[in-house]
N, C-alpha and C. Protein backbone atom coordinates (compact mmCIF):
# COMPACT_ATOMS: atom_id res chain seq x y z
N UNK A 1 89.64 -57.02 70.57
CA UNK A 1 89.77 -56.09 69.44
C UNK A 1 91.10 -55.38 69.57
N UNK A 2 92.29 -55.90 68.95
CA UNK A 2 93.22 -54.83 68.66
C UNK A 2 93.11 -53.75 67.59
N UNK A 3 93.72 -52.38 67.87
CA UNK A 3 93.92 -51.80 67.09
C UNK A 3 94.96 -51.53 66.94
N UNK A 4 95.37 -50.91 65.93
CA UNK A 4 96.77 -50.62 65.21
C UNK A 4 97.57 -49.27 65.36
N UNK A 5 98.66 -49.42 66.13
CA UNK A 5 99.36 -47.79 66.07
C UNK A 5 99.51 -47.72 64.37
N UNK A 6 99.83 -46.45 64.28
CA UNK A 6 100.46 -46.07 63.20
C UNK A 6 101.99 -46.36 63.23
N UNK A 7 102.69 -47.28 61.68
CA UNK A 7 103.46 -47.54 61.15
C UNK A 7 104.58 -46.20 61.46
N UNK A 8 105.51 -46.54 62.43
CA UNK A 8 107.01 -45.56 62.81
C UNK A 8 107.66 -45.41 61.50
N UNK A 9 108.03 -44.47 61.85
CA UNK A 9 109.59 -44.03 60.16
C UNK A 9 110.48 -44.65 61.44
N UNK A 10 111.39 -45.11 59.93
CA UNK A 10 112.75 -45.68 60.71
C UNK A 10 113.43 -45.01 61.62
N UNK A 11 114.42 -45.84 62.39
CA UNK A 11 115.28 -45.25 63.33
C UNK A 11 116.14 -44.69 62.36
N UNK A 12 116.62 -42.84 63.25
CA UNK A 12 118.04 -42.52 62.55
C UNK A 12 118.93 -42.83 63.35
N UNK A 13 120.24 -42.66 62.94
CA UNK A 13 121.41 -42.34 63.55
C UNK A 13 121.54 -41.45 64.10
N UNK A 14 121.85 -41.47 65.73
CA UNK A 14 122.34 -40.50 66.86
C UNK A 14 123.54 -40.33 66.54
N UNK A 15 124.30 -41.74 66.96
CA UNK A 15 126.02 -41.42 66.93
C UNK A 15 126.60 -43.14 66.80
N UNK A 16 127.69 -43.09 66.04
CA UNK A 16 128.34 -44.51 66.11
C UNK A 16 129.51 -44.93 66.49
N UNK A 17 129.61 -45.57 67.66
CA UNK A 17 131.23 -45.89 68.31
C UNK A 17 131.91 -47.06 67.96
N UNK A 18 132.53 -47.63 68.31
CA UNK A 18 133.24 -48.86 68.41
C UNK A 18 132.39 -49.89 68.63
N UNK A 19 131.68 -50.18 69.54
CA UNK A 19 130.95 -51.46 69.63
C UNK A 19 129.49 -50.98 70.01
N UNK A 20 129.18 -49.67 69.78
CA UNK A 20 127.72 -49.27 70.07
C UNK A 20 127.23 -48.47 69.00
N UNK A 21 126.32 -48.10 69.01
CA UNK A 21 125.44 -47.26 67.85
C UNK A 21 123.61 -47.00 68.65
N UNK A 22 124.06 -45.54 68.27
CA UNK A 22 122.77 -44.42 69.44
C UNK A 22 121.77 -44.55 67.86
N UNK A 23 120.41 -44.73 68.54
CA UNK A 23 119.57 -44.72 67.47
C UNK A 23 118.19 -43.63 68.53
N UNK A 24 117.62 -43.35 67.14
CA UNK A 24 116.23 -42.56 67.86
C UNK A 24 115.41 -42.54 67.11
N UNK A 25 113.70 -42.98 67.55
CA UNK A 25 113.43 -43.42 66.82
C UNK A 25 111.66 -42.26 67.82
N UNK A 26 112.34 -41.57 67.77
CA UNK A 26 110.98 -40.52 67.97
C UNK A 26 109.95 -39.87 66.90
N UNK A 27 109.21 -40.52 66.47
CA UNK A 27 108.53 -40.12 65.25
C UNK A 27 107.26 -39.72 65.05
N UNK A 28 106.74 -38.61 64.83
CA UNK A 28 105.39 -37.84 64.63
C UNK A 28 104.34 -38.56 64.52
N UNK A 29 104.31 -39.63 63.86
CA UNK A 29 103.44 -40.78 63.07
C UNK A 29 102.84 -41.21 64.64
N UNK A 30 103.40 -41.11 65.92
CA UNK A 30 103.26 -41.58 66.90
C UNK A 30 102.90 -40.66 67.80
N UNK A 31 103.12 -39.10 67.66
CA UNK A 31 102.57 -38.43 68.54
C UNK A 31 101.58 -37.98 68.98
N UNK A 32 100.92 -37.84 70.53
CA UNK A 32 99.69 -38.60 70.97
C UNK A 32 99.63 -39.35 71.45
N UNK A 33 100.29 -40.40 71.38
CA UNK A 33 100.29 -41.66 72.16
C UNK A 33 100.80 -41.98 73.48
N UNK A 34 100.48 -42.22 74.42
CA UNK A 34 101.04 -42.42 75.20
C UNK A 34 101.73 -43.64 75.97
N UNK A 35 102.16 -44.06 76.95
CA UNK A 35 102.93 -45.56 77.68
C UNK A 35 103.52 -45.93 76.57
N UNK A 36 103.91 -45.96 75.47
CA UNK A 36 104.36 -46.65 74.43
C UNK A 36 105.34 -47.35 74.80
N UNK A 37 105.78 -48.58 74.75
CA UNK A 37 106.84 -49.63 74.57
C UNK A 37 107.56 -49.82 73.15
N UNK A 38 108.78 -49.89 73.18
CA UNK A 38 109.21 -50.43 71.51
C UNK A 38 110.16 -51.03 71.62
N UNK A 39 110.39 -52.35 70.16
CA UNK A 39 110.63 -53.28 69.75
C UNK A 39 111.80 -52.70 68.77
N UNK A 40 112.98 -52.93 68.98
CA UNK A 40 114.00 -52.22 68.29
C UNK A 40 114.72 -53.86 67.52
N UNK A 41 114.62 -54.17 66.61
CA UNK A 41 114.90 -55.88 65.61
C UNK A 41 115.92 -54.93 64.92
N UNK A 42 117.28 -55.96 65.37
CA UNK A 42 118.63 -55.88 64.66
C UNK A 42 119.67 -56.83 63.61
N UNK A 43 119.39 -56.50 62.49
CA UNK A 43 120.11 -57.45 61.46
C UNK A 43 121.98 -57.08 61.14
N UNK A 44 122.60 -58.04 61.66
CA UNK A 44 123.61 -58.05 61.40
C UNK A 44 124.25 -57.70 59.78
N UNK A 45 124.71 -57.23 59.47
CA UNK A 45 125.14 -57.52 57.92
C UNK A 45 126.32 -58.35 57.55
N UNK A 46 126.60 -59.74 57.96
CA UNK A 46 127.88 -59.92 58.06
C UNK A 46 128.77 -60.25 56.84
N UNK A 47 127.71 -60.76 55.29
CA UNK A 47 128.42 -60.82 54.14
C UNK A 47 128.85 -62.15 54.38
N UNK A 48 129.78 -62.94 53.29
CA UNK A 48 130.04 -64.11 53.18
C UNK A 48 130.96 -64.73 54.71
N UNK A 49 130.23 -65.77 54.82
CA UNK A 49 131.01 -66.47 56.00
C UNK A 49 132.02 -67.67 55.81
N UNK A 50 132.58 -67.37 54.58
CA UNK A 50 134.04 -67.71 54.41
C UNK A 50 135.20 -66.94 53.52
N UNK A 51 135.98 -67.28 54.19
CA UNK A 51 136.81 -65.90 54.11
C UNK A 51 138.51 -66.96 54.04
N UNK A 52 138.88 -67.20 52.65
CA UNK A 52 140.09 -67.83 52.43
C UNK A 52 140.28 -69.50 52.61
N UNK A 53 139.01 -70.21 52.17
CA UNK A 53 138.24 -71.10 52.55
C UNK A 53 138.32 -71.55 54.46
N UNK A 54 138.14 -70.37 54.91
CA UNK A 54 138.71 -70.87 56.35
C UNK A 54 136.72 -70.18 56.63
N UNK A 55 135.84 -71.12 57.45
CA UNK A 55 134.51 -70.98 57.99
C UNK A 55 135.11 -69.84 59.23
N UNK A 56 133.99 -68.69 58.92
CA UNK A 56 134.10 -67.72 60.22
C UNK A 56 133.03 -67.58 61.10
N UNK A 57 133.23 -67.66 62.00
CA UNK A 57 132.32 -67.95 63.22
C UNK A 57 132.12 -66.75 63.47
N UNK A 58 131.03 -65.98 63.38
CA UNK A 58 130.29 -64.34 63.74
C UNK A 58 129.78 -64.73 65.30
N UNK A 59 129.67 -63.30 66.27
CA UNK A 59 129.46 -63.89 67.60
C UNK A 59 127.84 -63.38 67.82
N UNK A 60 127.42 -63.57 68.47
CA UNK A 60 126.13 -63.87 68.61
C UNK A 60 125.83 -62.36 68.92
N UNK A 61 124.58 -61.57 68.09
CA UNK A 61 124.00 -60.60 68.34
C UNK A 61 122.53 -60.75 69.19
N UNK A 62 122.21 -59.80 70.08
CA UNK A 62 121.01 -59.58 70.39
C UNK A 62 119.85 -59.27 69.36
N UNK A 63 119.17 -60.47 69.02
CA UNK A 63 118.74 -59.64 67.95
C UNK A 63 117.31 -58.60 68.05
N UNK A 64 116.48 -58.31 69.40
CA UNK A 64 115.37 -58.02 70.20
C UNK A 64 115.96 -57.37 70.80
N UNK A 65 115.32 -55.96 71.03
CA UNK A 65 115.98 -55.03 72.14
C UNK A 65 114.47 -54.20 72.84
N UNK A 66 113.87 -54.22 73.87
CA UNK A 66 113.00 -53.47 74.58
C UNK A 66 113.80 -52.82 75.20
N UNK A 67 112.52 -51.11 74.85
CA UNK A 67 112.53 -50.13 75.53
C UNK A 67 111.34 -49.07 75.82
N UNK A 68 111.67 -48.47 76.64
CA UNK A 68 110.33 -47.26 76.40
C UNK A 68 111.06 -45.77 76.52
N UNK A 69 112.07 -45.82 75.72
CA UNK A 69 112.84 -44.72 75.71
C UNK A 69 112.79 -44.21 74.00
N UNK A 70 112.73 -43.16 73.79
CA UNK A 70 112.78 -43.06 72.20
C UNK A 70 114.18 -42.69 71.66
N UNK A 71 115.26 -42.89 72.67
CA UNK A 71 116.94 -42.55 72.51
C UNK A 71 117.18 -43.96 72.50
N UNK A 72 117.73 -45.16 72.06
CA UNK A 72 118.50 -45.70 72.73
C UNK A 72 119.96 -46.78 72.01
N UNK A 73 121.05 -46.86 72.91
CA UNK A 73 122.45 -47.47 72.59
C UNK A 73 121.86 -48.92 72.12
N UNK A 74 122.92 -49.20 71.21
CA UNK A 74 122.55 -51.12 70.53
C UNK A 74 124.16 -51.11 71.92
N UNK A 75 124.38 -52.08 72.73
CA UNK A 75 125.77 -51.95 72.66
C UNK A 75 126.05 -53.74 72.41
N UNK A 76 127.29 -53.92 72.61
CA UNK A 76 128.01 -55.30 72.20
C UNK A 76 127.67 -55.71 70.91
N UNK A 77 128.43 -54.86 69.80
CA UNK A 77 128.00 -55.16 68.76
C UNK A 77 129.59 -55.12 68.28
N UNK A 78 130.00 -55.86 67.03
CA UNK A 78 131.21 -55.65 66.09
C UNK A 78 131.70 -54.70 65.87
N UNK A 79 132.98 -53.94 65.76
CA UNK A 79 133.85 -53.22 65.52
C UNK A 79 133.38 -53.40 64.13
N UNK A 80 133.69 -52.04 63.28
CA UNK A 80 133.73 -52.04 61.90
C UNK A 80 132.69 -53.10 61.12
N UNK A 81 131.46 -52.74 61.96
CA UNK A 81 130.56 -53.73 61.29
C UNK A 81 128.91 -53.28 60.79
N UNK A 82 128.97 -53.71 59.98
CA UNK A 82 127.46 -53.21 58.93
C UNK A 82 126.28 -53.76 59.73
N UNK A 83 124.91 -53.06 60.55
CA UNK A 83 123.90 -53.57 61.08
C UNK A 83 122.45 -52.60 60.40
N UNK A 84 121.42 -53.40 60.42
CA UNK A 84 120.50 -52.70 59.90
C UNK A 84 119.20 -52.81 60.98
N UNK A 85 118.49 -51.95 61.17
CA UNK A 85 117.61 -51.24 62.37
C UNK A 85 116.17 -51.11 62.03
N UNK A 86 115.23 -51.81 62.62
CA UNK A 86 113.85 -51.41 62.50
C UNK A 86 113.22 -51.64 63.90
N UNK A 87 112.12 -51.04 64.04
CA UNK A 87 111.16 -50.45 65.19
C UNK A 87 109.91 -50.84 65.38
N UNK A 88 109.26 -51.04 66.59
CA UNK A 88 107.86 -51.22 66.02
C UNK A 88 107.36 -51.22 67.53
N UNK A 89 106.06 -49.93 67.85
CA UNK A 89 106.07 -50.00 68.59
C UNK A 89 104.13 -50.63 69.46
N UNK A 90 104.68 -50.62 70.87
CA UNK A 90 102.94 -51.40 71.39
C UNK A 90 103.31 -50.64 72.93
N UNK A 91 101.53 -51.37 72.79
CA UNK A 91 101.25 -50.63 74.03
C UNK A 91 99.60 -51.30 74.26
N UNK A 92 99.43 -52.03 75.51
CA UNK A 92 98.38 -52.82 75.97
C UNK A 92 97.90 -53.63 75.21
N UNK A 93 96.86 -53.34 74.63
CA UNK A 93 96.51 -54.12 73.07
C UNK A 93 96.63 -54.11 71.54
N UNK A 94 97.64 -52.88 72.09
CA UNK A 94 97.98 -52.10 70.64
C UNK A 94 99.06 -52.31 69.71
N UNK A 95 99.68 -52.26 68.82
CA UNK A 95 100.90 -52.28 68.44
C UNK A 95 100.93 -51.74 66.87
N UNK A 96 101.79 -51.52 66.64
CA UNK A 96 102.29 -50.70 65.45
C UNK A 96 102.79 -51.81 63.85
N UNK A 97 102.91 -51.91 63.11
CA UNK A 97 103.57 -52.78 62.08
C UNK A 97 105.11 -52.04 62.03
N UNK A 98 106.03 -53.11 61.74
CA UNK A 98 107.41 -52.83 61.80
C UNK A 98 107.53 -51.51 60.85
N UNK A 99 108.88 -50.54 61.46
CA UNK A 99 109.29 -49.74 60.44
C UNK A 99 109.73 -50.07 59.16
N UNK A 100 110.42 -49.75 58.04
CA UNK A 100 110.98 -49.83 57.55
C UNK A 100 112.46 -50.28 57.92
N UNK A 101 113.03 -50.71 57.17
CA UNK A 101 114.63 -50.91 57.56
C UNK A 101 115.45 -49.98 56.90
N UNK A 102 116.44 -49.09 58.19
CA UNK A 102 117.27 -48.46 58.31
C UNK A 102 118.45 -48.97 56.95
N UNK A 103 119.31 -47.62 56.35
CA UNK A 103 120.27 -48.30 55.36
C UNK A 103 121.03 -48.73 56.70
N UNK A 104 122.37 -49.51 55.72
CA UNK A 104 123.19 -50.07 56.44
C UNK A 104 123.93 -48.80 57.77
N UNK A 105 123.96 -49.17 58.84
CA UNK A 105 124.72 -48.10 59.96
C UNK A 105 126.16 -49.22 60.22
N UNK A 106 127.30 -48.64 60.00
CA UNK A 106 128.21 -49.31 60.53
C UNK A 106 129.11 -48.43 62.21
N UNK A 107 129.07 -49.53 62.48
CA UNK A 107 130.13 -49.34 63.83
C UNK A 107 131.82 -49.20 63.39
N UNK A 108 132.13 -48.07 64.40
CA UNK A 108 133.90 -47.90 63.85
C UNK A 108 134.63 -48.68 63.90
């Protein structure tokens, strides 16, 4: 028998650098709970992948990130680049349905 956490509000924005971006994703909907683990799913935004008919090769994102921290850095990500952020968290038999997706967060 699983049961269901309650559905997280999206991650906000902490802070955004050059190749990292601080997210937090501490949310009421969840408080009470305890050991919680979470599932941080990262969508690139990269827009058309040709650019002057020349094919552009985008470099490979992480797209799965575990943690049990409710702070945490994306790092090795694109300079000046559009990514979008959702959450979802578990715990033994439990787990939550994905957040919503974050608007676009770009890196400097």
């Amino acid at each position: 028998y699983e049961k269901t956490l309650p559905k997280p509000a999206a991650p906000r924005l902490g802070e955004a650098g050059w190749q990292t971006i601080q997210l937090r994703f501490d949310t009421t909907e969840l408080d009470g709970h305890r050991d919680l683990r979470y599932i941080l799913e990262v969508e690139p935004q990269w827009g058309p992948q040709e650019r002057n008919n020349v094919f552009v090769v985008f470099p490979y994102t992480i797209k799965y990130h575990y943690t049990n921290q409710t702070t945490y850095y994306v790092e090795d990500l694109e300079p000046n680049t559009g990514y979008k952020f959702r959450v979802m968290a578990k715990k033994l038999n439990e787990s939550s349905p994905y957040s919503n997706w974050t608007d676009v967060i770009f890196t400097t």
